[in-house]
Protein backbone atom coordinates (compact mmCIF):
# COMPACT_ATOMS: atom_id res chain seq x y z
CA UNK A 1 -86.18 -74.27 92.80
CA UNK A 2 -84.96 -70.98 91.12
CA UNK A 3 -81.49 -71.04 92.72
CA UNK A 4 -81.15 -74.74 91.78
CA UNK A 5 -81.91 -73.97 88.06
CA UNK A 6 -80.02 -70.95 88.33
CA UNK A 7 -76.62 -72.78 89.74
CA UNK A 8 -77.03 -75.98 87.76
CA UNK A 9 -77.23 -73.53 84.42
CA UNK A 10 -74.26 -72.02 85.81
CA UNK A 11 -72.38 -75.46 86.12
CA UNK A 12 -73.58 -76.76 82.98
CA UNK A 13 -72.59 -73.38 80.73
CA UNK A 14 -69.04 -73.57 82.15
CA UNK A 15 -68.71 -77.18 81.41
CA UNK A 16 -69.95 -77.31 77.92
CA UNK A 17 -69.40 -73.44 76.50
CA UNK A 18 -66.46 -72.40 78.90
CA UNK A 19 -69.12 -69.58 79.63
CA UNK A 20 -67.46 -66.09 80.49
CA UNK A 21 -69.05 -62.73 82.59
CA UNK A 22 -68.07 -59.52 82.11
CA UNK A 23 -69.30 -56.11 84.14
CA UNK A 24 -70.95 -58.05 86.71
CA UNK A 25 -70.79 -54.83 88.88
CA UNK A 26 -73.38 -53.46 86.71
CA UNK A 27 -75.94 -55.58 88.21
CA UNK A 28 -77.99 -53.78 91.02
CA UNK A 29 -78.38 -54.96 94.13
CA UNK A 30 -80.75 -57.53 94.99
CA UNK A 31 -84.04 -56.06 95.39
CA UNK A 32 -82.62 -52.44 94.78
CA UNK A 33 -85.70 -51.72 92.41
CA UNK A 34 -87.32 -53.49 89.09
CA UNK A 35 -85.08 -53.02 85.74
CA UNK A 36 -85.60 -54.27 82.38
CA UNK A 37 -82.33 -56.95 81.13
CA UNK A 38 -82.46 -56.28 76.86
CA UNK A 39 -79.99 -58.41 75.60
CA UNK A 40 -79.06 -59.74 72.06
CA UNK A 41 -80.49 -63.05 71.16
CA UNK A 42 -78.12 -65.79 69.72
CA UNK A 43 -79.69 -69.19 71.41
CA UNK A 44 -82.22 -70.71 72.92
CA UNK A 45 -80.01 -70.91 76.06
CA UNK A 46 -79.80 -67.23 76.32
CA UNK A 47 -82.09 -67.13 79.02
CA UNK A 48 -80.51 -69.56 81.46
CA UNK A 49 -76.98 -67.66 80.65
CA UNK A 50 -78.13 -64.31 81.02
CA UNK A 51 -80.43 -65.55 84.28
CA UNK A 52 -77.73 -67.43 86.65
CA UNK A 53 -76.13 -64.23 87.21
CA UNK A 54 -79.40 -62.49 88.68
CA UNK A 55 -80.32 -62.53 92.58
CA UNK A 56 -83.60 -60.29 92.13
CA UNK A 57 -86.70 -62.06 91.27
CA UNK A 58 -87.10 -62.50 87.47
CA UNK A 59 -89.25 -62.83 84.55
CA UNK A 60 -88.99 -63.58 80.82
CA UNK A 61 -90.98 -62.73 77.86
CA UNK A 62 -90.58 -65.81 75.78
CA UNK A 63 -92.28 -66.83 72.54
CA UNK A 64 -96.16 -67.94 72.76
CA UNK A 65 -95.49 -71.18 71.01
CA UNK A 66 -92.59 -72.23 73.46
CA UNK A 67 -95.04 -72.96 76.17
CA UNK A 68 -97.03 -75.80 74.22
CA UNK A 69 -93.67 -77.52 74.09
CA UNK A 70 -94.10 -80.61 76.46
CA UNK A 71 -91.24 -80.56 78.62
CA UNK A 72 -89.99 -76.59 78.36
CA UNK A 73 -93.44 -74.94 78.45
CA UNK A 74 -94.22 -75.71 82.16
CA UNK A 75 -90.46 -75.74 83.13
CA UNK A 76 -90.06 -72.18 82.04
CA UNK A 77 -94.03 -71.26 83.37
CA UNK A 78 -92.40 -72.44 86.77
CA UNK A 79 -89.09 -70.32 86.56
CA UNK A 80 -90.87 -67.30 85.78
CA UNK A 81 -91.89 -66.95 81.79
CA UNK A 82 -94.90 -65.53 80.55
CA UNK A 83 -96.45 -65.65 77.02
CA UNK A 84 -95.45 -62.63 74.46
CA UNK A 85 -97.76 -62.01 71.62
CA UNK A 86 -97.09 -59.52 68.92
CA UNK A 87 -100.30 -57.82 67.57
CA UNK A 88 -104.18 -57.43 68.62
CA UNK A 89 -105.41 -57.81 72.28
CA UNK A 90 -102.76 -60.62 73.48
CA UNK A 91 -99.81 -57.94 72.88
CA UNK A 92 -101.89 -55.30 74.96
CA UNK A 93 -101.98 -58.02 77.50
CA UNK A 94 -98.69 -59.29 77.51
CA UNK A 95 -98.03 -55.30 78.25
CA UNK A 96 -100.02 -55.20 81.16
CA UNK A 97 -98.18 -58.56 82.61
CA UNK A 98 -95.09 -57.00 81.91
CA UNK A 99 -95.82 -53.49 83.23
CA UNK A 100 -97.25 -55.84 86.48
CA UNK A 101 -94.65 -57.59 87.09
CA UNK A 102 -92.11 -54.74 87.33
CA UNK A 103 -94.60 -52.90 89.85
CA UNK A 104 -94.14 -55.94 91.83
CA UNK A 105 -90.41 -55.14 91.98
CA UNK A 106 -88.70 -58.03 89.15
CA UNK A 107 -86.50 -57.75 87.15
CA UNK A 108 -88.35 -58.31 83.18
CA UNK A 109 -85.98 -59.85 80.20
CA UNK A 110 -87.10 -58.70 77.10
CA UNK A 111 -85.00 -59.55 73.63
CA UNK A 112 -85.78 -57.09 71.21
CA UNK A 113 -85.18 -58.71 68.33
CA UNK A 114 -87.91 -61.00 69.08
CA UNK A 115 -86.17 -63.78 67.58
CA UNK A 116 -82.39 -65.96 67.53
CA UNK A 117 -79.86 -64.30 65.16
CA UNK A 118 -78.22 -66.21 62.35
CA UNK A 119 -74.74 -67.84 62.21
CA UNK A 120 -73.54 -64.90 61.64
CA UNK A 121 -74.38 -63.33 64.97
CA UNK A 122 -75.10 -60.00 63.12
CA UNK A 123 -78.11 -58.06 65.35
CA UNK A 124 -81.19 -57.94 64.05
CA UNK A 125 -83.99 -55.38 63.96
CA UNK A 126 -85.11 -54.36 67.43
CA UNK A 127 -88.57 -53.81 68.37
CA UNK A 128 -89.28 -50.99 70.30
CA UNK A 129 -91.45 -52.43 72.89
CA UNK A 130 -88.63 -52.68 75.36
CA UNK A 131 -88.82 -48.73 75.10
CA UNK A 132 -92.20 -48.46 75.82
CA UNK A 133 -91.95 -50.55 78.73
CA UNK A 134 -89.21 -48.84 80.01
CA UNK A 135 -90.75 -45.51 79.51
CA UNK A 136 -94.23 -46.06 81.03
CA UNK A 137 -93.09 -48.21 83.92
CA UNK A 138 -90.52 -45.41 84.65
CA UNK A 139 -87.76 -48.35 84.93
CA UNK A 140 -83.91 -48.90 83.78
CA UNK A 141 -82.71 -50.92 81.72
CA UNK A 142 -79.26 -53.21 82.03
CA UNK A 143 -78.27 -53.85 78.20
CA UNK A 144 -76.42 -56.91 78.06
CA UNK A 145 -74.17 -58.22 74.94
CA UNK A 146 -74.26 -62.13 74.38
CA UNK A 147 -71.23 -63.27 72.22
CA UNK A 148 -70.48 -66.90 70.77
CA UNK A 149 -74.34 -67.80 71.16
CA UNK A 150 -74.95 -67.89 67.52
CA UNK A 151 -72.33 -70.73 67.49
CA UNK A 152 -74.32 -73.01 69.79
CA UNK A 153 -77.68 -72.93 68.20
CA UNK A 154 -78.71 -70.32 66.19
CA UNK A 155 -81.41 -69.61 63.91
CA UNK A 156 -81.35 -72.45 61.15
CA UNK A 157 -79.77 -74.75 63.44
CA UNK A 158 -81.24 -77.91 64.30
CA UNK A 159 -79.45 -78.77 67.39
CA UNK A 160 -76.89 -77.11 69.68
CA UNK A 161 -73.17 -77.72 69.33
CA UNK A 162 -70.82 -77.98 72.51
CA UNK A 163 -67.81 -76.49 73.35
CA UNK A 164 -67.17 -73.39 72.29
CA UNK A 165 -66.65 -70.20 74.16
CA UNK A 166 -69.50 -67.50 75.11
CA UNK A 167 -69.16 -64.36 76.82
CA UNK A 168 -71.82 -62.83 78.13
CA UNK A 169 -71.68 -58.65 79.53
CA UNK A 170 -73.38 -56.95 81.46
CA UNK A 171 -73.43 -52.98 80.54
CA UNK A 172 -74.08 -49.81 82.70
CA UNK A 173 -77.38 -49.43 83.60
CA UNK A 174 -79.29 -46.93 80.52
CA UNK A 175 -82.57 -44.68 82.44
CA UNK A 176 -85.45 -43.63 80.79
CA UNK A 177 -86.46 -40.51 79.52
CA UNK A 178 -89.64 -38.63 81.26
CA UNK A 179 -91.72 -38.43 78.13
CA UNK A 180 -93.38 -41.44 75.76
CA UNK A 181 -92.49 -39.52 72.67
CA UNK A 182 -91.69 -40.91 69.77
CA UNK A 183 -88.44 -39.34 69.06
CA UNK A 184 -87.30 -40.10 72.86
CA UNK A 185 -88.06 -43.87 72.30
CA UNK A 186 -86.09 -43.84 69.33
CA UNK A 187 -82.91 -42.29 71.15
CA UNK A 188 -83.34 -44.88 74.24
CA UNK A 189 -83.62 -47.69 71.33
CA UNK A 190 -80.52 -46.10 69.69
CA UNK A 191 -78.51 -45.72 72.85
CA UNK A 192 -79.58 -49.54 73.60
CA UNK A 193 -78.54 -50.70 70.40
CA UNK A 194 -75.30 -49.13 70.23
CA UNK A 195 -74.54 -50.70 74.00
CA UNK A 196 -75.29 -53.68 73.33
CA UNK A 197 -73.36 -53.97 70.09
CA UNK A 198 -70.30 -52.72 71.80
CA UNK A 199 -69.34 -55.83 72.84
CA UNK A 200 -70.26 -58.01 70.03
């Protein structure tokens, strides 16, 4: 049911958003080893676009509220998503699903802006849980760049709008350092920032 979702995304994006793909050589190999995708967020479809290029197992960590939606909260429970929670014992546990499922050998989406950009398209603050993810699970991460997003259905934006053009690029793959200190995470969330705003 994954590959179904993943090719009819695929069909859709081209049809509606002309949808582009650059540096898919920077994917690994199917079942290589677990990775972390960070990627910019510009719309709600960011997800689906970034996810019908991936072969490997994968898993998202979406917004809590998402999955009391109707329709979307057992359709994305079903193509992988799990609850992310910001603060108190629900972030320590979506932690420990996270750190899980990349022992299991997935591949884990994280945005770390926690939230769609504006019109603009401008980044927004990251968090730095992707780096402490990354760090204890001893995992990569594949930065990817989403551009033309925040013109289908960005923050403030009360429904998407069709046709127009989005690229999406995938970026050399960025390692962890050894250590969980706090200067290191801020270099790995430095050297993640700048790569994915390279392409933006």
């Amino acid at each position: 049911m994954r590959r179904f979702f993943q090719g009819f995304a695929l069909v859709v994006s081209k049809l509606f958003w002309s949808i582009e793909y650059h540096g898919l050589e920077n994917i690994p190999p199917k079942d290589a080893f677990a990775y972390i995708i960070a990627s910019n967020h510009q719309a709600y479809f960011d997800p689906a676009w970034i996810g019908c290029r991936i072969r490997q197992r994968i898993t998202f960590m979406a917004w809590g509220a998402v999955f009391e939606w109707k329709i979307v909260g057992p359709l994305i429970r079903l193509l992988g998503a799990f609850p992310v929670s910001l603060g108190g014992a629900k972030a320590l546990g979506s932690i420990k699903t996270a750190l899980r499922v990349l022992k299991d050998g997935a591949v884990l989406v994280i945005f770390p802006e926690g939230e769609r950009a504006f019109g603009d398209g401008e980044l927004l603050e990251f968090k730095e849980g992707v780096a402490s993810i990354a760090i204890r699970a001893q995992v990569p991460i594949l930065p990817v760049t989403i551009k033309g997003g925040n013109r289908v259905w960005a923050q403030g934006q009360s429904r998407p709008h069709f046709f127009t053009h989005v690229e999406v690029t995938y970026h050399s793959l960025i390692y962890p350092p050894k250590t969980d200190e706090n200067d290191a995470c801020d270099r790995l969330m430095t050297q993640l920032h700048d790569r994915i705003a390279s392409s933006l």
